[in-house]
PDB file of N, CA and C in Angstrom:
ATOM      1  N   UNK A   1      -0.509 -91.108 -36.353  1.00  0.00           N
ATOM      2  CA  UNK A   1      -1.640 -92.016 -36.278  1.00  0.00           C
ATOM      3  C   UNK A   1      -2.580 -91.569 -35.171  1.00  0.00           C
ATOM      4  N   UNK A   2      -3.974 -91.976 -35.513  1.00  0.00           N
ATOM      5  CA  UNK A   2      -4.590 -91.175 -34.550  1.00  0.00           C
ATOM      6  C   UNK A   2      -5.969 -92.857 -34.462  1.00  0.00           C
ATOM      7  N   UNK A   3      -6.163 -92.951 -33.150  1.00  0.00           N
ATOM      8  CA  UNK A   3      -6.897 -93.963 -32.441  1.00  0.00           C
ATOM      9  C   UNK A   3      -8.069 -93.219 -32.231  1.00  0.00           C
ATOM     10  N   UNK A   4      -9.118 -93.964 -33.113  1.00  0.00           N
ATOM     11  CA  UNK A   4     -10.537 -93.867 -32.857  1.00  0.00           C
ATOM     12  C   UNK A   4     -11.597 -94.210 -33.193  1.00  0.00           C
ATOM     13  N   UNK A   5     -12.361 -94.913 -32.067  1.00  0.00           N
ATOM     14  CA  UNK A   5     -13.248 -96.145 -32.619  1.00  0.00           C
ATOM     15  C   UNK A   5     -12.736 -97.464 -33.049  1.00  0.00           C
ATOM     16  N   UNK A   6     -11.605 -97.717 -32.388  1.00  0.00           N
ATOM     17  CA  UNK A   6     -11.032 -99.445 -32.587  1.00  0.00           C
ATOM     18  C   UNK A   6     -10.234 -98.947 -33.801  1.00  0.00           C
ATOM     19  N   UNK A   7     -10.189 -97.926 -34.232  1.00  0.00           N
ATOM     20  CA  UNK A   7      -9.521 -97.997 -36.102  1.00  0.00           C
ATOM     21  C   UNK A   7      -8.609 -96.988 -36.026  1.00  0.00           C
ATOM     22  N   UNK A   8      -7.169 -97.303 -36.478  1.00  0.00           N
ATOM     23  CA  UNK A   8      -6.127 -96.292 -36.679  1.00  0.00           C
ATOM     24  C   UNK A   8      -5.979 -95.939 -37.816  1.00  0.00           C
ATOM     25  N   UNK A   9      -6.361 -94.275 -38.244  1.00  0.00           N
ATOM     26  CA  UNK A   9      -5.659 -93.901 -39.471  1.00  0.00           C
ATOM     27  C   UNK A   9      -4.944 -93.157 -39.466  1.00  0.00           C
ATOM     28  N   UNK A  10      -4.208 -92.921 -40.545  1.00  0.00           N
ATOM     29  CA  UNK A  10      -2.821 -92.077 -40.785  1.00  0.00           C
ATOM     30  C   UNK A  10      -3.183 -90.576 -41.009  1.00  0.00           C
ATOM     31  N   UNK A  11      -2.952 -89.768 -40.462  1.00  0.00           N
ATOM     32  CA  UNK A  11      -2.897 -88.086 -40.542  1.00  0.00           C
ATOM     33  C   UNK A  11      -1.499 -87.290 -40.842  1.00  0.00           C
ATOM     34  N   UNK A  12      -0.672 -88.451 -41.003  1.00  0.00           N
ATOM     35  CA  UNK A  12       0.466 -87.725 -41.619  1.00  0.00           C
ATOM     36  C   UNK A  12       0.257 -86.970 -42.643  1.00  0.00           C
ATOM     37  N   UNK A  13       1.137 -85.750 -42.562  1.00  0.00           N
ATOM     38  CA  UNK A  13       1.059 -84.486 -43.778  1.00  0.00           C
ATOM     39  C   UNK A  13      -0.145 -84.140 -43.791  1.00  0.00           C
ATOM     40  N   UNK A  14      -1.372 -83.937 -43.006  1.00  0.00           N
ATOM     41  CA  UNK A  14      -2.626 -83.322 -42.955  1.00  0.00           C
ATOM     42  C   UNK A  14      -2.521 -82.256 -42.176  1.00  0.00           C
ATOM     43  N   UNK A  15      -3.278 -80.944 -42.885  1.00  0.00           N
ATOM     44  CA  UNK A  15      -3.188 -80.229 -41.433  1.00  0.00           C
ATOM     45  C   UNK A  15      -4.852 -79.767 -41.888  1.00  0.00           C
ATOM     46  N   UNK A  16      -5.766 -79.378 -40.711  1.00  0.00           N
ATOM     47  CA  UNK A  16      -6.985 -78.592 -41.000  1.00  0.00           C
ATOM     48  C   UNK A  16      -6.870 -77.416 -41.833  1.00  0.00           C
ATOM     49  N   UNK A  17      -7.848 -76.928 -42.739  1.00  0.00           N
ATOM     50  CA  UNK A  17      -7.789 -76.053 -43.828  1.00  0.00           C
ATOM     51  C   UNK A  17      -8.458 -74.976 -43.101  1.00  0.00           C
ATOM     52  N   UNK A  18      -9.042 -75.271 -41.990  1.00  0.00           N
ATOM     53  CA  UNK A  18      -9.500 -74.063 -41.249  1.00  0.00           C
ATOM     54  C   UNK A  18      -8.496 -73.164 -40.236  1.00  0.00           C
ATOM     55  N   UNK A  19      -7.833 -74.051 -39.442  1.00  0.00           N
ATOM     56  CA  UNK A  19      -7.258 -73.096 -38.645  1.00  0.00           C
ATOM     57  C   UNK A  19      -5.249 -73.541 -38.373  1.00  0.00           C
ATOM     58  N   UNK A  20      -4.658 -74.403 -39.503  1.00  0.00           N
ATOM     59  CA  UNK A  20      -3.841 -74.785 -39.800  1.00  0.00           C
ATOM     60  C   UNK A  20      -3.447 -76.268 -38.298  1.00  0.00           C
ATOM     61  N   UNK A  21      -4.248 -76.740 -37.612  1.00  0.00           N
ATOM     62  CA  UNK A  21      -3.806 -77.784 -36.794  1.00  0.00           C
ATOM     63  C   UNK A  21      -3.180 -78.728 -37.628  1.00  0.00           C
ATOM     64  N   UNK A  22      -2.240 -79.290 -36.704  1.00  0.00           N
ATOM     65  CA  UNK A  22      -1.480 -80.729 -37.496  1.00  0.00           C
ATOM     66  C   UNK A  22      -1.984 -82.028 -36.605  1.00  0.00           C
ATOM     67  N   UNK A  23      -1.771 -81.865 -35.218  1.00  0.00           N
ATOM     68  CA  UNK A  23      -1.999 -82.653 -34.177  1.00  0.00           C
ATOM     69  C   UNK A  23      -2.939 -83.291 -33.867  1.00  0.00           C
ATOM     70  N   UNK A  24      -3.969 -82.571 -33.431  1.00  0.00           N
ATOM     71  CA  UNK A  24      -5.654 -82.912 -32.689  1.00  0.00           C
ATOM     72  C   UNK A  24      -6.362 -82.850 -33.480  1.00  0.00           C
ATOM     73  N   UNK A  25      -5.950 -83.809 -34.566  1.00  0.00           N
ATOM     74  CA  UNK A  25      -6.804 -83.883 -35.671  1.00  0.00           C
ATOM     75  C   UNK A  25      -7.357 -85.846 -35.461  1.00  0.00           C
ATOM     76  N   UNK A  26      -8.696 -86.008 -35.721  1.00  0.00           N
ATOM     77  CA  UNK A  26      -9.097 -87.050 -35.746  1.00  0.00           C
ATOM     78  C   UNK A  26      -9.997 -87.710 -37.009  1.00  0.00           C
ATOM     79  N   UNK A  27      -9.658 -89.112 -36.950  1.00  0.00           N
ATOM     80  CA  UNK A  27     -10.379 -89.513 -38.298  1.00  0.00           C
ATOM     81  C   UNK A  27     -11.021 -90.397 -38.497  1.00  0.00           C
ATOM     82  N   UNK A  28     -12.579 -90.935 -38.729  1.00  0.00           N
ATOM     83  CA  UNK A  28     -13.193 -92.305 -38.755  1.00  0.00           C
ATOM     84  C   UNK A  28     -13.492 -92.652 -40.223  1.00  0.00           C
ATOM     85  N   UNK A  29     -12.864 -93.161 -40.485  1.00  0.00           N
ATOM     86  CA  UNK A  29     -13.252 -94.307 -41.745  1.00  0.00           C
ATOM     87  C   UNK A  29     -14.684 -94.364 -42.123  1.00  0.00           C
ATOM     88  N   UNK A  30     -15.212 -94.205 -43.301  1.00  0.00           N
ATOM     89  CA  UNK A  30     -16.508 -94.357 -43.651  1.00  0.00           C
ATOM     90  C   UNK A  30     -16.814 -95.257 -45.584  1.00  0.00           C
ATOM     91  N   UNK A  31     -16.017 -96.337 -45.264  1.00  0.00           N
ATOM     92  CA  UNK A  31     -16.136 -96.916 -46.832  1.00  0.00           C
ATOM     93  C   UNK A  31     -15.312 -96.284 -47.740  1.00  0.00           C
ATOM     94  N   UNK A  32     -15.099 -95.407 -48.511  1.00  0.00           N
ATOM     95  CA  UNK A  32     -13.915 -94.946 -49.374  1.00  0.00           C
ATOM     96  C   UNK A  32     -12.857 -94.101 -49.030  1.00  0.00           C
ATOM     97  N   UNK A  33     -13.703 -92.787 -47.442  1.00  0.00           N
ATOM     98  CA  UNK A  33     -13.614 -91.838 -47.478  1.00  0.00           C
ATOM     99  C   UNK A  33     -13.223 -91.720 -45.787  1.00  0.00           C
ATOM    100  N   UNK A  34     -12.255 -90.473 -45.070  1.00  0.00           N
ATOM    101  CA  UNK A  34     -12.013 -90.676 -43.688  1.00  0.00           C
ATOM    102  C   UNK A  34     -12.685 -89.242 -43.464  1.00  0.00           C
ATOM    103  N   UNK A  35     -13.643 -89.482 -42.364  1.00  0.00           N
ATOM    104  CA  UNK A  35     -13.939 -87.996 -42.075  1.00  0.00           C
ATOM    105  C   UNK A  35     -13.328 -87.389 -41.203  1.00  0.00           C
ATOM    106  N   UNK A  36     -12.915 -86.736 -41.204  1.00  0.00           N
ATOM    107  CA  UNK A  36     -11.365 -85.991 -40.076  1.00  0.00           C
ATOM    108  C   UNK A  36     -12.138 -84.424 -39.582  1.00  0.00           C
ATOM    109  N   UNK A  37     -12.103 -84.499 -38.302  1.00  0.00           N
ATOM    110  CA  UNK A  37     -12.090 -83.487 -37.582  1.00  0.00           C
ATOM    111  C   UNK A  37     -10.762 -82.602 -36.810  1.00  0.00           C
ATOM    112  N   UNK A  38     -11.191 -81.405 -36.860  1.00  0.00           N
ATOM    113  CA  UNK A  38     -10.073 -80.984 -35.781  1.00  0.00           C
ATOM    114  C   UNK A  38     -10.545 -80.584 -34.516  1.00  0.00           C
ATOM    115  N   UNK A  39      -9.910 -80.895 -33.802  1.00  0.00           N
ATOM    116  CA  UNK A  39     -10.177 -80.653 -31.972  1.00  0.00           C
ATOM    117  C   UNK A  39     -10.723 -79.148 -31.723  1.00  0.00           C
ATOM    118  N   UNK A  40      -9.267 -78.610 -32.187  1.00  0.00           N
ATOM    119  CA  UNK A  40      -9.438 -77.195 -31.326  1.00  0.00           C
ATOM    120  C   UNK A  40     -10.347 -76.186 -32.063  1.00  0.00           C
ATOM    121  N   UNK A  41     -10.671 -76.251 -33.592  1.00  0.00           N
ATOM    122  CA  UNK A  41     -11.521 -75.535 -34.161  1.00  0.00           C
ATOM    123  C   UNK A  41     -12.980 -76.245 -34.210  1.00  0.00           C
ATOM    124  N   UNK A  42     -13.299 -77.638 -34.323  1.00  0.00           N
ATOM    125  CA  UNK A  42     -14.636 -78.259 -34.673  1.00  0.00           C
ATOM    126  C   UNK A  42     -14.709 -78.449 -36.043  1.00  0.00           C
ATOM    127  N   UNK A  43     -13.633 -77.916 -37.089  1.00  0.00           N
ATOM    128  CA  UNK A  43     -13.744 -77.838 -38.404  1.00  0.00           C
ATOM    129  C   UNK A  43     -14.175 -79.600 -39.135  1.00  0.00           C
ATOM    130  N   UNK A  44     -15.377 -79.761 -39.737  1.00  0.00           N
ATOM    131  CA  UNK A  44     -14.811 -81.666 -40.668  1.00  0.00           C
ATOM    132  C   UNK A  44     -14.934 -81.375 -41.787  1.00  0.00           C
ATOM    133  N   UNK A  45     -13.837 -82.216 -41.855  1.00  0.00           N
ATOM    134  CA  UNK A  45     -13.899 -82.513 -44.003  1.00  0.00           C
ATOM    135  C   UNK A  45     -14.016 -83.842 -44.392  1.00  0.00           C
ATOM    136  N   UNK A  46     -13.902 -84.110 -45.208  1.00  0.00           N
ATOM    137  CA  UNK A  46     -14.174 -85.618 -46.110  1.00  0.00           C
ATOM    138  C   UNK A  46     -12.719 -85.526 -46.592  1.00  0.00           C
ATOM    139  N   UNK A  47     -11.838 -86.868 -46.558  1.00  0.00           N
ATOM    140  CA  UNK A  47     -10.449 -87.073 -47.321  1.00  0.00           C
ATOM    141  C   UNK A  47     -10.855 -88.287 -47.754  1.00  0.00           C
ATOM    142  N   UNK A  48     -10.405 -88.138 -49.036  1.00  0.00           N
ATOM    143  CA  UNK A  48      -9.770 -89.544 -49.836  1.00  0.00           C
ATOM    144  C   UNK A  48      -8.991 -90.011 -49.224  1.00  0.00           C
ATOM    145  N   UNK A  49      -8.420 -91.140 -49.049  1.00  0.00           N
ATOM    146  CA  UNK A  49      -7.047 -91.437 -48.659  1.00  0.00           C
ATOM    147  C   UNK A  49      -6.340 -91.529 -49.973  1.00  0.00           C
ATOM    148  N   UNK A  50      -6.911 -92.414 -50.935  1.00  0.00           N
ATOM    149  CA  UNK A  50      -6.278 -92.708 -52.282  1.00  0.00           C
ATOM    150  C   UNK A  50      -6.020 -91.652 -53.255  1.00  0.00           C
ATOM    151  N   UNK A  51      -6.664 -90.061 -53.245  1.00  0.00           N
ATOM    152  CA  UNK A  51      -7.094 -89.366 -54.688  1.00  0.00           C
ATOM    153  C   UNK A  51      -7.022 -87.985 -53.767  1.00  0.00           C
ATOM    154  N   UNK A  52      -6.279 -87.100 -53.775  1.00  0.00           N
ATOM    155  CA  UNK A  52      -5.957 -85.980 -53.550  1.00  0.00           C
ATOM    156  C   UNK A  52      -6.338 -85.265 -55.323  1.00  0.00           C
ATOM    157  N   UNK A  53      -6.878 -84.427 -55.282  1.00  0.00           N
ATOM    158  CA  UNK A  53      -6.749 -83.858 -56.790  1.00  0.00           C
ATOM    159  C   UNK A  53      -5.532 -83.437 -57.623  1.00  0.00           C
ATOM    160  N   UNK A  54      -5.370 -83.630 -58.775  1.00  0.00           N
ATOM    161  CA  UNK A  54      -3.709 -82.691 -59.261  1.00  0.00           C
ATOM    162  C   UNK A  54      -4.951 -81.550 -59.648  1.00  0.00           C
ATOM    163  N   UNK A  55      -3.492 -80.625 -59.615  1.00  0.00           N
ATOM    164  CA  UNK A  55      -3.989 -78.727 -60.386  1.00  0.00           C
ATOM    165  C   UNK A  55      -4.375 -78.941 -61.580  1.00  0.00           C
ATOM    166  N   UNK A  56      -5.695 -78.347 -61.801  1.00  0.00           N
ATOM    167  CA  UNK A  56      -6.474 -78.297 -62.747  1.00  0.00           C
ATOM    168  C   UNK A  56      -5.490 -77.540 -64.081  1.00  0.00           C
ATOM    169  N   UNK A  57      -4.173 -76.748 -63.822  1.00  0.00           N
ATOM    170  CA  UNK A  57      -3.518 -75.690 -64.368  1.00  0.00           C
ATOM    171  C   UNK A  57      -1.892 -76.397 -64.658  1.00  0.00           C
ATOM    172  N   UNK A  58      -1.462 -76.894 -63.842  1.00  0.00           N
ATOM    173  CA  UNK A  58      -0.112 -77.252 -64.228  1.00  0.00           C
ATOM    174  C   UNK A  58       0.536 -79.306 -63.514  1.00  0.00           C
ATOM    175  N   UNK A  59      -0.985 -79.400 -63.450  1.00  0.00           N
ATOM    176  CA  UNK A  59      -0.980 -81.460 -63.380  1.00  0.00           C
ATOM    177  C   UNK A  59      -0.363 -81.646 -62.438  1.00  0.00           C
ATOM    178  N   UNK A  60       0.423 -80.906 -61.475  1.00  0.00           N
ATOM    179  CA  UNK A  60       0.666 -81.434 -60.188  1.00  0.00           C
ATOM    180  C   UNK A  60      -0.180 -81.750 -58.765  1.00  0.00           C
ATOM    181  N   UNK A  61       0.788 -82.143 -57.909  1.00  0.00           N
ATOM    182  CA  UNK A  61       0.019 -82.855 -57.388  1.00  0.00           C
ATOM    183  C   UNK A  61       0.550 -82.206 -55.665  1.00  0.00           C
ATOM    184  N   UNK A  62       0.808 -81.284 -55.577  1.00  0.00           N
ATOM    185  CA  UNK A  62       1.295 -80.560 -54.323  1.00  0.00           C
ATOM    186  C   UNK A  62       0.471 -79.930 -53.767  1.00  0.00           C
ATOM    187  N   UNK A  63      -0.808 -80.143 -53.565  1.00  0.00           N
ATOM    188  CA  UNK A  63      -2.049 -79.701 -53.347  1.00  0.00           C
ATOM    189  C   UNK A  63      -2.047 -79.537 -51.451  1.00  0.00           C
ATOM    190  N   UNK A  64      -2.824 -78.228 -51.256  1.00  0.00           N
ATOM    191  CA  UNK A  64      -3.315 -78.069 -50.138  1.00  0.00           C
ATOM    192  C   UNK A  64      -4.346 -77.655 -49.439  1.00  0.00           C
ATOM    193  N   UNK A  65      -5.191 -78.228 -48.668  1.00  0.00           N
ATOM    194  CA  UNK A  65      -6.993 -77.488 -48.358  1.00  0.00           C
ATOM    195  C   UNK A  65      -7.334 -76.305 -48.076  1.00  0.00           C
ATOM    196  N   UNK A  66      -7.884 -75.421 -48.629  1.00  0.00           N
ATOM    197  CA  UNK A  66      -8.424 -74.561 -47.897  1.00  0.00           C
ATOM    198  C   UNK A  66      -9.465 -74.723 -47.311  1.00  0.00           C
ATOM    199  N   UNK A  67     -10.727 -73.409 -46.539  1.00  0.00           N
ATOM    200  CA  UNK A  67     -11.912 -73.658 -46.488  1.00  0.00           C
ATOM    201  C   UNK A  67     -12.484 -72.832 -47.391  1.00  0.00           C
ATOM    202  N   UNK A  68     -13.318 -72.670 -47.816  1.00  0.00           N
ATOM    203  CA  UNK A  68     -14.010 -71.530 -48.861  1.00  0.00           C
ATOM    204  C   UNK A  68     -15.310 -71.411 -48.333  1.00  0.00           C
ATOM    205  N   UNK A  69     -15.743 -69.863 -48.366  1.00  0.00           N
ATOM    206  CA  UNK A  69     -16.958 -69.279 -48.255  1.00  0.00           C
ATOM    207  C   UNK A  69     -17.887 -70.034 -49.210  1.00  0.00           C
ATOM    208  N   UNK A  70     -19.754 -70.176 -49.064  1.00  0.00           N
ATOM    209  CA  UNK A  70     -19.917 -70.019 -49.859  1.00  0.00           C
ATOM    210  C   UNK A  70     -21.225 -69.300 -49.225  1.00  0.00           C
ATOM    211  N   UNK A  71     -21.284 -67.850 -50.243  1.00  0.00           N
ATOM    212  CA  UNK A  71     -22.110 -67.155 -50.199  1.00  0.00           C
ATOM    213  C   UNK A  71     -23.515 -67.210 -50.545  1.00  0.00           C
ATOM    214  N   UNK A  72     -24.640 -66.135 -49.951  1.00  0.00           N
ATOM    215  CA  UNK A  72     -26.091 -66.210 -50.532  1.00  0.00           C
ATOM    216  C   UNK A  72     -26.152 -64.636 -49.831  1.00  0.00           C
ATOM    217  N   UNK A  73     -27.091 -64.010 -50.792  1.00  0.00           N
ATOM    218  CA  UNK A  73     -27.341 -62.792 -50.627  1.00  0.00           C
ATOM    219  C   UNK A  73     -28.764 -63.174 -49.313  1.00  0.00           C
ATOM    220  N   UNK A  74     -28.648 -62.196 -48.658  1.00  0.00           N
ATOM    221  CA  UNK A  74     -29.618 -62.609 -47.418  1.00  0.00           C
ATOM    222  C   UNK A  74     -31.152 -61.977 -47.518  1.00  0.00           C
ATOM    223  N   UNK A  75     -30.476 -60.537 -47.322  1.00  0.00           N
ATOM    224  CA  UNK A  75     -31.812 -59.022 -47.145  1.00  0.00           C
ATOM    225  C   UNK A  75     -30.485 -58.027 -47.934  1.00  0.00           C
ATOM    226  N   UNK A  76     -31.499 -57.214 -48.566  1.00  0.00           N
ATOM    227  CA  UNK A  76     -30.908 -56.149 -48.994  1.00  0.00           C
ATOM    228  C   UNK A  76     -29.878 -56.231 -49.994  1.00  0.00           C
ATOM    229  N   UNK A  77     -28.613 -55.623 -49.883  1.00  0.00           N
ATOM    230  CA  UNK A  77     -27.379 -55.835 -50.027  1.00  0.00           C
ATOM    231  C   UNK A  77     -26.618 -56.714 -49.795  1.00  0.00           C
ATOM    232  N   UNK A  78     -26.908 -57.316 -48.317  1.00  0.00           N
ATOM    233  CA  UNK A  78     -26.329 -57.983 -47.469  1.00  0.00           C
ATOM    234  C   UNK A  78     -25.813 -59.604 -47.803  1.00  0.00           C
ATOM    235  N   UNK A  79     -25.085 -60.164 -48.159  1.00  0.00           N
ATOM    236  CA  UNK A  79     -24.386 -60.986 -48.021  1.00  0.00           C
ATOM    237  C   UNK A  79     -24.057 -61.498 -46.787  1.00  0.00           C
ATOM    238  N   UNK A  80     -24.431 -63.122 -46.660  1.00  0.00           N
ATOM    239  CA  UNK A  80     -24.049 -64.299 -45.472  1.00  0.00           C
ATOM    240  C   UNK A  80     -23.348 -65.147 -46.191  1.00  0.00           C
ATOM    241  N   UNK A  81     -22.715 -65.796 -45.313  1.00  0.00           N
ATOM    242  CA  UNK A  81     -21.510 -66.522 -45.340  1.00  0.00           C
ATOM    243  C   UNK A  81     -22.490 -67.875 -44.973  1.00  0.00           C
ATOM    244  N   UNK A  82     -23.479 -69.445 -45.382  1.00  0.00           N
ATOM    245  CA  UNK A  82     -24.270 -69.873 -45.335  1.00  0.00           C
ATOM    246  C   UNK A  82     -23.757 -71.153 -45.019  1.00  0.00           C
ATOM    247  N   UNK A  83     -22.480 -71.409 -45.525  1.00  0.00           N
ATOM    248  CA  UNK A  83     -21.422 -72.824 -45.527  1.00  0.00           C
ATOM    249  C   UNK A  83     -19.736 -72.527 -45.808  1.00  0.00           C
ATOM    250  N   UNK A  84     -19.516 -73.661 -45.815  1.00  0.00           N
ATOM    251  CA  UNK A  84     -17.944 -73.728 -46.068  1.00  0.00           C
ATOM    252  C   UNK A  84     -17.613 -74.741 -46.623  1.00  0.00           C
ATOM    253  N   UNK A  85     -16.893 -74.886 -47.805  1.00  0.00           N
ATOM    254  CA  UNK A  85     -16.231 -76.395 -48.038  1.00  0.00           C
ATOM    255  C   UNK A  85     -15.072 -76.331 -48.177  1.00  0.00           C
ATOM    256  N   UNK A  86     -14.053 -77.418 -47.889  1.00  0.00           N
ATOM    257  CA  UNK A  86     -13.166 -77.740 -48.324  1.00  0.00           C
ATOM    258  C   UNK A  86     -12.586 -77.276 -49.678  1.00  0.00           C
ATOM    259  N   UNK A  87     -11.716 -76.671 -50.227  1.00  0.00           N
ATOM    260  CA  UNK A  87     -10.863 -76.618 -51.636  1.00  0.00           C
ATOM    261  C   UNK A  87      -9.558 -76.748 -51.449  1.00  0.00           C
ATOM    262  N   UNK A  88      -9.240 -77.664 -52.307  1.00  0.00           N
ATOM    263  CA  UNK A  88      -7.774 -78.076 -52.313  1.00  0.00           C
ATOM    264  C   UNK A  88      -6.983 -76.879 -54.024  1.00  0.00           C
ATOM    265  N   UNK A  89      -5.669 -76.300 -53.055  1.00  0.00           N
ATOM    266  CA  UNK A  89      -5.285 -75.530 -54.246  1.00  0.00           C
ATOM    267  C   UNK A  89      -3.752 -76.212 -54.399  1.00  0.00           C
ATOM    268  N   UNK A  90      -3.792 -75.009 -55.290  1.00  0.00           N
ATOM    269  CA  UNK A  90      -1.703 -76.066 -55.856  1.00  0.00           C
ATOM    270  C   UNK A  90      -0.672 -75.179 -55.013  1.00  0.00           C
ATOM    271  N   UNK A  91       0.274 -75.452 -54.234  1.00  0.00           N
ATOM    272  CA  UNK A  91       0.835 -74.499 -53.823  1.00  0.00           C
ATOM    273  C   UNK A  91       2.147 -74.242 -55.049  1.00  0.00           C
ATOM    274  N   UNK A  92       2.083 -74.337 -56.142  1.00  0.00           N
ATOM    275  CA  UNK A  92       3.088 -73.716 -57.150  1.00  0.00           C
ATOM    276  C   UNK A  92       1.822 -72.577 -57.731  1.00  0.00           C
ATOM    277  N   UNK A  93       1.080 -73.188 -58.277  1.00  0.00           N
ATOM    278  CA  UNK A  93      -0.177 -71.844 -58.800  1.00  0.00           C
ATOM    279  C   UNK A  93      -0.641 -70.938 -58.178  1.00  0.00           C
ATOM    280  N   UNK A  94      -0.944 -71.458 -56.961  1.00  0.00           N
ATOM    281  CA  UNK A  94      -1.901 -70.596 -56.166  1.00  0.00           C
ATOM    282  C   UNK A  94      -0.544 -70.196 -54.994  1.00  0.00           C
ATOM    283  N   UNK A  95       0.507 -70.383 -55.405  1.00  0.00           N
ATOM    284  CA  UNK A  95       1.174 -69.826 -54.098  1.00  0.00           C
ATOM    285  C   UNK A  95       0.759 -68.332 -53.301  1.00  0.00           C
ATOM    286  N   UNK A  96       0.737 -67.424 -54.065  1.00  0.00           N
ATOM    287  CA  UNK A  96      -0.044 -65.993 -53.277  1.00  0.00           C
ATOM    288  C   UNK A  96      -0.985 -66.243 -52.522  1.00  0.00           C
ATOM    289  N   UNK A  97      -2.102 -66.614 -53.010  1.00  0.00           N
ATOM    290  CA  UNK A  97      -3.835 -67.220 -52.363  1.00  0.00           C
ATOM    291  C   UNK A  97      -3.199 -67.690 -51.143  1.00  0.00           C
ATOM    292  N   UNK A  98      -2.322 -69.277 -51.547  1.00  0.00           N
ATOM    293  CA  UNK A  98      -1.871 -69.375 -50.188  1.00  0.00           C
ATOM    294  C   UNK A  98      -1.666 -69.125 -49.179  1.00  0.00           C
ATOM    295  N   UNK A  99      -0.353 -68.158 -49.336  1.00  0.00           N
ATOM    296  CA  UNK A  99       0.521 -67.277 -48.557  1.00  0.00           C
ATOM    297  C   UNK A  99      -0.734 -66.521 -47.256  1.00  0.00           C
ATOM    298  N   UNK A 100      -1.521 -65.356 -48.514  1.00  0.00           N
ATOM    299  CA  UNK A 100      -2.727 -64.883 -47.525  1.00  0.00           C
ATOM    300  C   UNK A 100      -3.231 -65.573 -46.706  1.00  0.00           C
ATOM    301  N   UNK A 101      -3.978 -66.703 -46.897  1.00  0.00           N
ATOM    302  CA  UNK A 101      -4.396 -67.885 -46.445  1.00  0.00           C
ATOM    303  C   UNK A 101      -4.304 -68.077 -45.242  1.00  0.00           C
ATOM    304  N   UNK A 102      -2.877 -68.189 -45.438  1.00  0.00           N
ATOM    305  CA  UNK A 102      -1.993 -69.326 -44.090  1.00  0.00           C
ATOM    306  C   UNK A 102      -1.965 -68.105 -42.826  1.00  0.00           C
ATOM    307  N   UNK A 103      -1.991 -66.602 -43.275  1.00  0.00           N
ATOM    308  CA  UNK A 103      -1.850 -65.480 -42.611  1.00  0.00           C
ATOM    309  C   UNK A 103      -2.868 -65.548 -41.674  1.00  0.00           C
ATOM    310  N   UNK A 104      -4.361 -65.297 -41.970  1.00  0.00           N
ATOM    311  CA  UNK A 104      -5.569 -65.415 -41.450  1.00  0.00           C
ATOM    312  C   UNK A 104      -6.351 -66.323 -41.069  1.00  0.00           C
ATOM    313  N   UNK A 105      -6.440 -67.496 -41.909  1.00  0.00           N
ATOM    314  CA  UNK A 105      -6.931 -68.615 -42.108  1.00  0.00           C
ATOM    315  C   UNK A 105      -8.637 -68.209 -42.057  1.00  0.00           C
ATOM    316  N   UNK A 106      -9.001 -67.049 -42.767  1.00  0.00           N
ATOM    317  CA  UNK A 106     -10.313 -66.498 -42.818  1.00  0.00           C
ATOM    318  C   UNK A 106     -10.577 -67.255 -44.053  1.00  0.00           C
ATOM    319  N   UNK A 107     -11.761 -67.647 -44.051  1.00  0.00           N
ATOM    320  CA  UNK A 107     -12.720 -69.094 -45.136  1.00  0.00           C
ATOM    321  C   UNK A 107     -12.313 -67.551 -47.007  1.00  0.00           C
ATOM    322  N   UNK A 108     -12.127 -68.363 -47.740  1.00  0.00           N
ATOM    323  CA  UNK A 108     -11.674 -67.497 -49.059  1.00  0.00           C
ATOM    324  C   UNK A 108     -13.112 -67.597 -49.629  1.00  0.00           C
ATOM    325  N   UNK A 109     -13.339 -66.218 -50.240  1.00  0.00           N
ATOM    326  CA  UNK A 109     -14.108 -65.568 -51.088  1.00  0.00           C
ATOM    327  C   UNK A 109     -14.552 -66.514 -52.369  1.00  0.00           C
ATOM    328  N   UNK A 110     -15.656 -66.712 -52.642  1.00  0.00           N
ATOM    329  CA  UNK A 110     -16.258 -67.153 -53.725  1.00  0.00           C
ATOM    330  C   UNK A 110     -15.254 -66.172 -54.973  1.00  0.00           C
ATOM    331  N   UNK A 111     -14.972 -66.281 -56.248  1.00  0.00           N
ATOM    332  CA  UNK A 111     -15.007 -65.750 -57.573  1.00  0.00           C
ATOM    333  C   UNK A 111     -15.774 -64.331 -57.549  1.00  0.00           C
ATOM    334  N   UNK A 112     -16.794 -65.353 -57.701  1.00  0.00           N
ATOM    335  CA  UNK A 112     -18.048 -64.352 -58.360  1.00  0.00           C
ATOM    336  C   UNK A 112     -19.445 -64.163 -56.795  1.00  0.00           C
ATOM    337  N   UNK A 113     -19.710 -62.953 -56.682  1.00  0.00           N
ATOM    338  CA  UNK A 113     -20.855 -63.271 -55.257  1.00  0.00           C
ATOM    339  C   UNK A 113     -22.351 -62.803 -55.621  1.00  0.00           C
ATOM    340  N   UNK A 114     -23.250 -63.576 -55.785  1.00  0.00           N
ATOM    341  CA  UNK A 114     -24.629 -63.587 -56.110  1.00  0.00           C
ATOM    342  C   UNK A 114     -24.952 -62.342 -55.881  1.00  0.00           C
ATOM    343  N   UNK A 115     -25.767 -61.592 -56.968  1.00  0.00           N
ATOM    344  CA  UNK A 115     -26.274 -60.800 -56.890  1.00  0.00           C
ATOM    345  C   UNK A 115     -27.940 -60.297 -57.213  1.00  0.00           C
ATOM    346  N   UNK A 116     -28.451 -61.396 -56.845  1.00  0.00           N
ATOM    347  CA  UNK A 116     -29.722 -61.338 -56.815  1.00  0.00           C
ATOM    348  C   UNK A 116     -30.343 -62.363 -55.624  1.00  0.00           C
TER     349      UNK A 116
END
């Protein structure tokens, strides 16, 4: 439980998708949604409390955040890194993705990267 702003919410089983914190993570309530920061990186996301997504691939529900790139071609060739969001993956599907993941915790590659 984490105290802030008169309001306690629960951060159990959360960890940041940016730099794997469990702890110094904080969260204020905003009507449906808790916006949770982490201390030691600055990383925020938006959580449901109620609705975690199931895998689009095998309906479970063992889901975990990443951060994801999202790209824009800048000058030239050149590719920037412009934002980041949140993606929640399955750790039975995506276990590999994971694995890397958890190694680096470097924001994951778009699919496909704009080429114009």
């Amino acid at each position: 439980m984490v105290h802030r702003d008169a309001t306690l919410v629960s951060m159990e089983g959360l960890s940041c998708p940016a730099c794997g914190e469990e702890e110094l993570l904080s969260g204020v309530p905003h009507a449906d949604i808790i916006e949770v920061s982490c201390e030691p990186c600055g990383q925020k996301w938006h959580r449901d409390p109620h609705a975690l997504p199931n895998c689009d691939r095998c309906d479970g529900n063992d889901m975990e955040g990443a951060v994801k790139a999202v790209v824009e071609k800048s000058r030239g060739s050149q590719l920037s890194i412009v934002a980041t969001q949140v993606v929640y993956l399955c750790r039975d599907c995506d276990e590999t993705i994971l694995a890397s993941y958890r190694i680096g915790r470097s924001p994951l590659m778009p699919a496909e990267l704009p080429t114009t």
